[in-house]
Protein backbone atom coordinates (compact mmCIF):
# COMPACT_ATOMS: atom_id res chain seq x y z
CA UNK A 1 8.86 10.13 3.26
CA UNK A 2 9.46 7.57 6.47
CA UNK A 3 5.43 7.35 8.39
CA UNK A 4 5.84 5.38 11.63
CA UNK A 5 2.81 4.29 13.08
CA UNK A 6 2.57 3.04 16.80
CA UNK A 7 -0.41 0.66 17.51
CA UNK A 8 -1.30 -1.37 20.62
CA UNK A 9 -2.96 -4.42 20.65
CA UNK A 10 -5.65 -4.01 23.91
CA UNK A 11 -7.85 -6.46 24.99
CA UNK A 12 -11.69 -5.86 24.13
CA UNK A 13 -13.12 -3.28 26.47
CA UNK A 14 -16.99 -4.82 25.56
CA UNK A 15 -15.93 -7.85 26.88
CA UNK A 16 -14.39 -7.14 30.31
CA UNK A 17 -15.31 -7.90 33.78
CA UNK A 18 -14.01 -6.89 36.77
CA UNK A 19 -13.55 -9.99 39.54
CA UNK A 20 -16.64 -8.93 42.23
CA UNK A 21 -14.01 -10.07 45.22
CA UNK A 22 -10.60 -8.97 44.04
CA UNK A 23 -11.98 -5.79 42.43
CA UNK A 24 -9.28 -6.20 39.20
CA UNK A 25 -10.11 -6.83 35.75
CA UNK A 26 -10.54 -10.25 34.28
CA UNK A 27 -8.95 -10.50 31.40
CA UNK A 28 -9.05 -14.44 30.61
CA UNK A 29 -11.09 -15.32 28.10
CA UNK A 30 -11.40 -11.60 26.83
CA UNK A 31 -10.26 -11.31 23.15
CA UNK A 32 -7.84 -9.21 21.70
CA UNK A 33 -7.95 -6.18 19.04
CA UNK A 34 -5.94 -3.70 17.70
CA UNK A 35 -6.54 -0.64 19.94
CA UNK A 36 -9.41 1.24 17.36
CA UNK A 37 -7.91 4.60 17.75
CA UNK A 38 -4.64 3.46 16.44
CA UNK A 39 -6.69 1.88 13.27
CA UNK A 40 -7.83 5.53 12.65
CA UNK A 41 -4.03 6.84 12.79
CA UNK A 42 -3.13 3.73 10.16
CA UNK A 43 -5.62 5.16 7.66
CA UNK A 44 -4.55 8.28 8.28
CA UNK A 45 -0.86 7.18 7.68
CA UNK A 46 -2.13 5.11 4.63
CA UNK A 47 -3.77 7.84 3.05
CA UNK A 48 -0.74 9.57 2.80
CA UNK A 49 1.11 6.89 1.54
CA UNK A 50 -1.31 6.81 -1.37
CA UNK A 51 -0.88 10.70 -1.86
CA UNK A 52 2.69 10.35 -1.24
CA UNK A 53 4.53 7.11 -1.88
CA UNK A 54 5.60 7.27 1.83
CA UNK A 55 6.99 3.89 3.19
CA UNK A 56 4.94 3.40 6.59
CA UNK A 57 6.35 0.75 8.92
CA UNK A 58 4.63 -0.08 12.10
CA UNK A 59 5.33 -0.47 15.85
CA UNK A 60 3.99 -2.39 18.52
CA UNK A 61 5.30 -3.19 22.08
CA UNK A 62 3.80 -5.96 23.51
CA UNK A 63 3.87 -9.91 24.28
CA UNK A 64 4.36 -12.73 21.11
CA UNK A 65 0.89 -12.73 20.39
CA UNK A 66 0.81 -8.99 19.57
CA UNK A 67 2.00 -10.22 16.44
CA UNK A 68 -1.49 -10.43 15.19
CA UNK A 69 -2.33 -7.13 15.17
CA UNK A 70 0.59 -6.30 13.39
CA UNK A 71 -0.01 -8.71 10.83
CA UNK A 72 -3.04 -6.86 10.76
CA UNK A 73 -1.42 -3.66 10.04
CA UNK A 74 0.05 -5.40 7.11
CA UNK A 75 -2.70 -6.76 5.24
CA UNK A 76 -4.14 -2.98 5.01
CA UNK A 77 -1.38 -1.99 3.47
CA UNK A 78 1.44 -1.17 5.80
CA UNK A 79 5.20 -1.90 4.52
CA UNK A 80 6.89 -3.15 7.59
CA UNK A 81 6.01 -3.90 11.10
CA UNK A 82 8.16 -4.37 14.01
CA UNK A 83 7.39 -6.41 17.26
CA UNK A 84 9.25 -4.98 20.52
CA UNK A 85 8.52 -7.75 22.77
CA UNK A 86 10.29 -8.54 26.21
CA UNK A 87 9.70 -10.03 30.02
CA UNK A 88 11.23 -6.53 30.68
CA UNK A 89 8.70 -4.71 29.11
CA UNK A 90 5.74 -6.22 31.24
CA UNK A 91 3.78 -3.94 34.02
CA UNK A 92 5.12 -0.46 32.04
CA UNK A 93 3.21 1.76 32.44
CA UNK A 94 2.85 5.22 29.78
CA UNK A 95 6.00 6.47 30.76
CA UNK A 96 7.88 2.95 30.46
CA UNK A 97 6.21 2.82 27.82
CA UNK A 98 7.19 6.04 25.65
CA UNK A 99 10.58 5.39 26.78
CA UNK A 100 11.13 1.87 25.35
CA UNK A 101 9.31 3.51 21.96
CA UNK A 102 11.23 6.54 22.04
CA UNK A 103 14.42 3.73 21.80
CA UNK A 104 13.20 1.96 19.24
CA UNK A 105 12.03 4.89 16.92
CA UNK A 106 16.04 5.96 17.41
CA UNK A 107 16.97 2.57 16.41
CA UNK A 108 14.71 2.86 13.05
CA UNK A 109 16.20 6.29 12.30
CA UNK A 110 19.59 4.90 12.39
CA UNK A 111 18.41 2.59 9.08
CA UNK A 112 15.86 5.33 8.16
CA UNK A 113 15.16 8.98 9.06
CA UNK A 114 11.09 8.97 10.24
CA UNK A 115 9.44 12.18 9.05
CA UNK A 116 6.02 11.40 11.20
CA UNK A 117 5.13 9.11 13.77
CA UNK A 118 1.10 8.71 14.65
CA UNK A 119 -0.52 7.24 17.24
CA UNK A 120 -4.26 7.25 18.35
CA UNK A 121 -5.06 9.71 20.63
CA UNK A 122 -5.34 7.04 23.43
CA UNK A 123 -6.34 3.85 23.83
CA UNK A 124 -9.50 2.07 25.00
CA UNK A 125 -7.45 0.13 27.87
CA UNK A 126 -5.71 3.42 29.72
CA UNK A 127 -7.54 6.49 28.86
CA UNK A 128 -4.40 8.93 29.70
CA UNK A 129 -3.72 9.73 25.92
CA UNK A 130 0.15 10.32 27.24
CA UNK A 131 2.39 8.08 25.09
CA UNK A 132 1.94 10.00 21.61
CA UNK A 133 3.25 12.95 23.97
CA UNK A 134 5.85 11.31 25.77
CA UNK A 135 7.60 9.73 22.40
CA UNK A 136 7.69 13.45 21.12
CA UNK A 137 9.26 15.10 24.30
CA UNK A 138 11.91 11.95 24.41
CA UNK A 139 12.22 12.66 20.57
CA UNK A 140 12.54 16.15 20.60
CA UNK A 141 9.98 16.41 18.21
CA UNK A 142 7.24 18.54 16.99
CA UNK A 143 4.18 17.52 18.83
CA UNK A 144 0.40 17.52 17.55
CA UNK A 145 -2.30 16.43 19.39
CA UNK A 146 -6.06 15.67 18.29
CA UNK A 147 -5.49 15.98 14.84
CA UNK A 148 -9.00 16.52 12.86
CA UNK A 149 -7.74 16.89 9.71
CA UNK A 150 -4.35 16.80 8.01
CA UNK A 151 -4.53 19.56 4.74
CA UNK A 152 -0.94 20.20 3.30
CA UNK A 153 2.38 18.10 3.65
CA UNK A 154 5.08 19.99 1.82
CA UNK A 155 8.32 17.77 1.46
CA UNK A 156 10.21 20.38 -0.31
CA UNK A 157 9.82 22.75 2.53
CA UNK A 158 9.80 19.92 5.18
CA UNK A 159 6.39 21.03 6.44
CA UNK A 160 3.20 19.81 7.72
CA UNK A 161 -0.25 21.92 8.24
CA UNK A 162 -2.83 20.40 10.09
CA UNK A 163 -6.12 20.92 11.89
CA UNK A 164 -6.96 20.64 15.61
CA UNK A 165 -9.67 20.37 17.48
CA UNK A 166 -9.40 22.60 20.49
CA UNK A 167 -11.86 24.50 23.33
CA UNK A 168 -14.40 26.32 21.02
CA UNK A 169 -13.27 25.53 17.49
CA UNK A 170 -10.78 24.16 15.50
CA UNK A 171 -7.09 25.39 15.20
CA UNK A 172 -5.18 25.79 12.21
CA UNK A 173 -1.75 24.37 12.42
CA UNK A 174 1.53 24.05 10.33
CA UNK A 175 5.06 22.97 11.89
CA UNK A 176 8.47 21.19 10.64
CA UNK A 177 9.09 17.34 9.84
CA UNK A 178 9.68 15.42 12.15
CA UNK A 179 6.78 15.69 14.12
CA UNK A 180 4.44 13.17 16.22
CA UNK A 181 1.10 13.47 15.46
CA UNK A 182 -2.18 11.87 17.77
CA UNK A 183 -5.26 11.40 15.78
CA UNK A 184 -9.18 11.51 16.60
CA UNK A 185 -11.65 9.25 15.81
CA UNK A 186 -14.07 9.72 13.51
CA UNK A 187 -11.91 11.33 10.76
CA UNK A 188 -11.83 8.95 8.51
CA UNK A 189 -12.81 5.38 7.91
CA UNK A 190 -10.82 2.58 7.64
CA UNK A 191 -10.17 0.60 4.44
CA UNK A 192 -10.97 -3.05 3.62
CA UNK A 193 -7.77 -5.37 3.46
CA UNK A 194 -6.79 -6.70 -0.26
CA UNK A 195 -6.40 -10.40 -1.05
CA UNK A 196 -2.99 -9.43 -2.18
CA UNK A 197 -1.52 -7.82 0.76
CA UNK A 198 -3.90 -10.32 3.49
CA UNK A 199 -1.24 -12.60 1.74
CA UNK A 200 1.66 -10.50 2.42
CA UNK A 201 1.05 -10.33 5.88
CA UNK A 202 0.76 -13.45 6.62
CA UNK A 203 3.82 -15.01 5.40
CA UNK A 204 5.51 -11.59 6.16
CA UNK A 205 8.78 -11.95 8.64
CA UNK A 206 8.16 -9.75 11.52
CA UNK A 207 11.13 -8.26 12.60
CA UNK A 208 11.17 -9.09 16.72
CA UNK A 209 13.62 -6.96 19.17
CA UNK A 210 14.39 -7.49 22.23
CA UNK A 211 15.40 -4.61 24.85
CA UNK A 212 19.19 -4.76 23.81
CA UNK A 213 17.90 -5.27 19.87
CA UNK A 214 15.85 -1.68 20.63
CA UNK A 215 18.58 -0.26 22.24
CA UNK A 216 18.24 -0.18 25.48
CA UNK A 217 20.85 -0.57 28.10
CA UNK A 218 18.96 1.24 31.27
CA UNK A 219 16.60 -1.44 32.75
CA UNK A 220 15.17 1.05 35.32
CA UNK A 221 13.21 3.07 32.98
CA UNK A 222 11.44 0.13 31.26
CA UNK A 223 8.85 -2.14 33.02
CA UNK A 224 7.94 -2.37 36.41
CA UNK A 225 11.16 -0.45 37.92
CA UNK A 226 9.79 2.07 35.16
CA UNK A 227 6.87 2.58 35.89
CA UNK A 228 5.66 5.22 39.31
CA UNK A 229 2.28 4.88 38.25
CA UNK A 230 0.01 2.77 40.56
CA UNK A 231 -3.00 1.77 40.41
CA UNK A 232 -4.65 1.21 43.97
CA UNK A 233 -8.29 -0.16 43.15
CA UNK A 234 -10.39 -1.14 39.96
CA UNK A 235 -13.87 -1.38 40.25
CA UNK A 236 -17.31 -1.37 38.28
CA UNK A 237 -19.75 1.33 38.51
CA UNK A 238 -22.10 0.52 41.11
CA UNK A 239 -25.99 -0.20 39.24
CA UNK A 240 -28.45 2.27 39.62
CA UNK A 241 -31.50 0.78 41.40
CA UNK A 242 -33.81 3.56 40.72
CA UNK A 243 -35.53 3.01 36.79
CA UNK A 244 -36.58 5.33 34.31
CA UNK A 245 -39.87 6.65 34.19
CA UNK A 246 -42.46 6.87 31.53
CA UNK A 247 -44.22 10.01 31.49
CA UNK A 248 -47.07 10.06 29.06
CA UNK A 249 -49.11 13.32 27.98
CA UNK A 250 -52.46 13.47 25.88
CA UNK A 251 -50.49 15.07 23.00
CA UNK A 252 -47.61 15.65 21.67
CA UNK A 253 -47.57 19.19 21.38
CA UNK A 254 -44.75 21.13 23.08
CA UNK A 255 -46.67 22.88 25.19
CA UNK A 256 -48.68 19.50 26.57
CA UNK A 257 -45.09 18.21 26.97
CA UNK A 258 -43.57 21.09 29.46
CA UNK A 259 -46.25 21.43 31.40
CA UNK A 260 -46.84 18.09 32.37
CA UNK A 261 -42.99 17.46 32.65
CA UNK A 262 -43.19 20.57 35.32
CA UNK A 263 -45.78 19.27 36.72
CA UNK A 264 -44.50 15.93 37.45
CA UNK A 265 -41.10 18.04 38.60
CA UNK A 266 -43.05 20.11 41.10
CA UNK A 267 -45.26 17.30 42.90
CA UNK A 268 -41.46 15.38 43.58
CA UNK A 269 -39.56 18.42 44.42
CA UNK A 270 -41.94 21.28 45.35
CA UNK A 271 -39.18 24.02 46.21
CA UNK A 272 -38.04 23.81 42.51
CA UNK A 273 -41.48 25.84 42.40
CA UNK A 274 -40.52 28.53 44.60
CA UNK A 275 -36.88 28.44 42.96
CA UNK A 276 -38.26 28.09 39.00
CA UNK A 277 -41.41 29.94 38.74
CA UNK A 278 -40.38 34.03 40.16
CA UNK A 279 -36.95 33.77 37.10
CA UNK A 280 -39.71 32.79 34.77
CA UNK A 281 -42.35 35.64 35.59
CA UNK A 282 -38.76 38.11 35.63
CA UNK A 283 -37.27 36.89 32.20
CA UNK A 284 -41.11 37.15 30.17
């Protein structure tokens, strides 16, 4: 079994600040890290590979220095990453984006056929949780979103049953290889790097393509000319002025606790009492 596992490397949304004049982030000085939902869908792809003997090969699109968090990749445990890095690329936005993957996940089946591809169900930087869906509808594959658990993968059969976490529960799942699958956090944790393969990754040879190395002939689907999404204005929250306050009672008995919390309520906002207190005479 092929796993292919996209990753992003996104700059560190703790560290950000957005320019008080120009209103856009500032991203100097900010470091980098491997987007964290796409570290749970490495486990995840990992943990197969331990179950499995899958080969799992990893793909980033990004500038040179996303290198490092595929080299990252690698010294968990992944067998081969790939770097799709070009000036064409830059300003894509997630539908530039799934189409330059979508290329180069055709280029890897020509070498090898991919069974699953996982992704993270978004990433820290965007929010929109559309590329995992976009590679699958370029694909043609199965698609599997907010994946909670993965129970059965049955080679023989070429199937997959999963579980996902939907509106009031969780649904139970199974589907044909290949599919794309987008992971949530929290299922799993990730595992510690060994001295062995922290070795292997870093004298690793990345294999870099370019736009025509992935594939791709069309230059108005990839970048810029790719990309109809625009953003018009960034900007921080504005601070609340107003603090919290401290409302202290002579116990800490329930009942002390309501009734000076209503209390409190009532002197600020007196028509709550007119509004509140008739439902709670009609409901005792």
């Amino acid at each position: 079994m092929h796993i292919l596992v996209c990753i992003k490397q996104v700059p560190d949304s703790a560290q950000i600040r957005v320019h008080p004049v120009t209103n856009t982030i500032m991203r100097q000085g900010v470091p980098a890290i491997v987007n964290p939902y796409d570290l749970v869908a490495l486990e995840e792809a990992l943990r197969l590979k331990d179950r499995t003997s899958a080969r799992v090969t990893v793909l980033t699109m990004g500038p040179p220095q996303a290198e490092s968090a595929l080299r990252k990749a690698l010294s968990f445990g992944a067998d081969e990453a790939i770097l799709l890095t070009d000036r064409a690329f830059a300003g894509a936005d997630t539908l530039a984006t799934s189409y330059a993957l979508a290329a180069a996940i055709r280029k890897i089946r020509d070498d090898m056929p991919v069974d699953l591809v996982f992704t993270g169900k978004q990433t820290i930087d965007g929010d929109t949780a559309q590329v995992g869906p976009g590679i699958a509808t370029r694909l043609g594959m199965q698609l599997l979103t907010y994946v909670s658990r993965i129970d059965r993968v049955d080679l023989e059969r070429g199937e997959i049953t999963v579980q996902r976490r939907a509106e009031g529960g969780v649904q139970v799942l199974r589907t044909r290889l290949p599919a794309v699958i987008t992971v949530l956090e929290g299922i799993n944790e990730m595992r510690f790097a060994t001295m062995p393969d922290m070795f292997r990754a870093a004298r690793y040879g990345l294999t870099v393509w370019d736009r025509e190395a992935a594939g791709i002939g069309d230059v108005t689907k990839i970048g810029l000319k790719g990309s109809p999404t625009v953003v018009s204005r960034v900007f921080a929250p504005t601070p609340r002025a107003q603090k919290a306050e401290i409302i202290q009672t002579q116990s800490e008995q329930p009942d002390d606790l309501v009734a000076t919390l209503l209390a409190k309520m009532f002197t600020k906002h007196p028509p709550l009492r007119a509004a509140i207190c008739p439902r709670a005479v009609q409901r005792t």
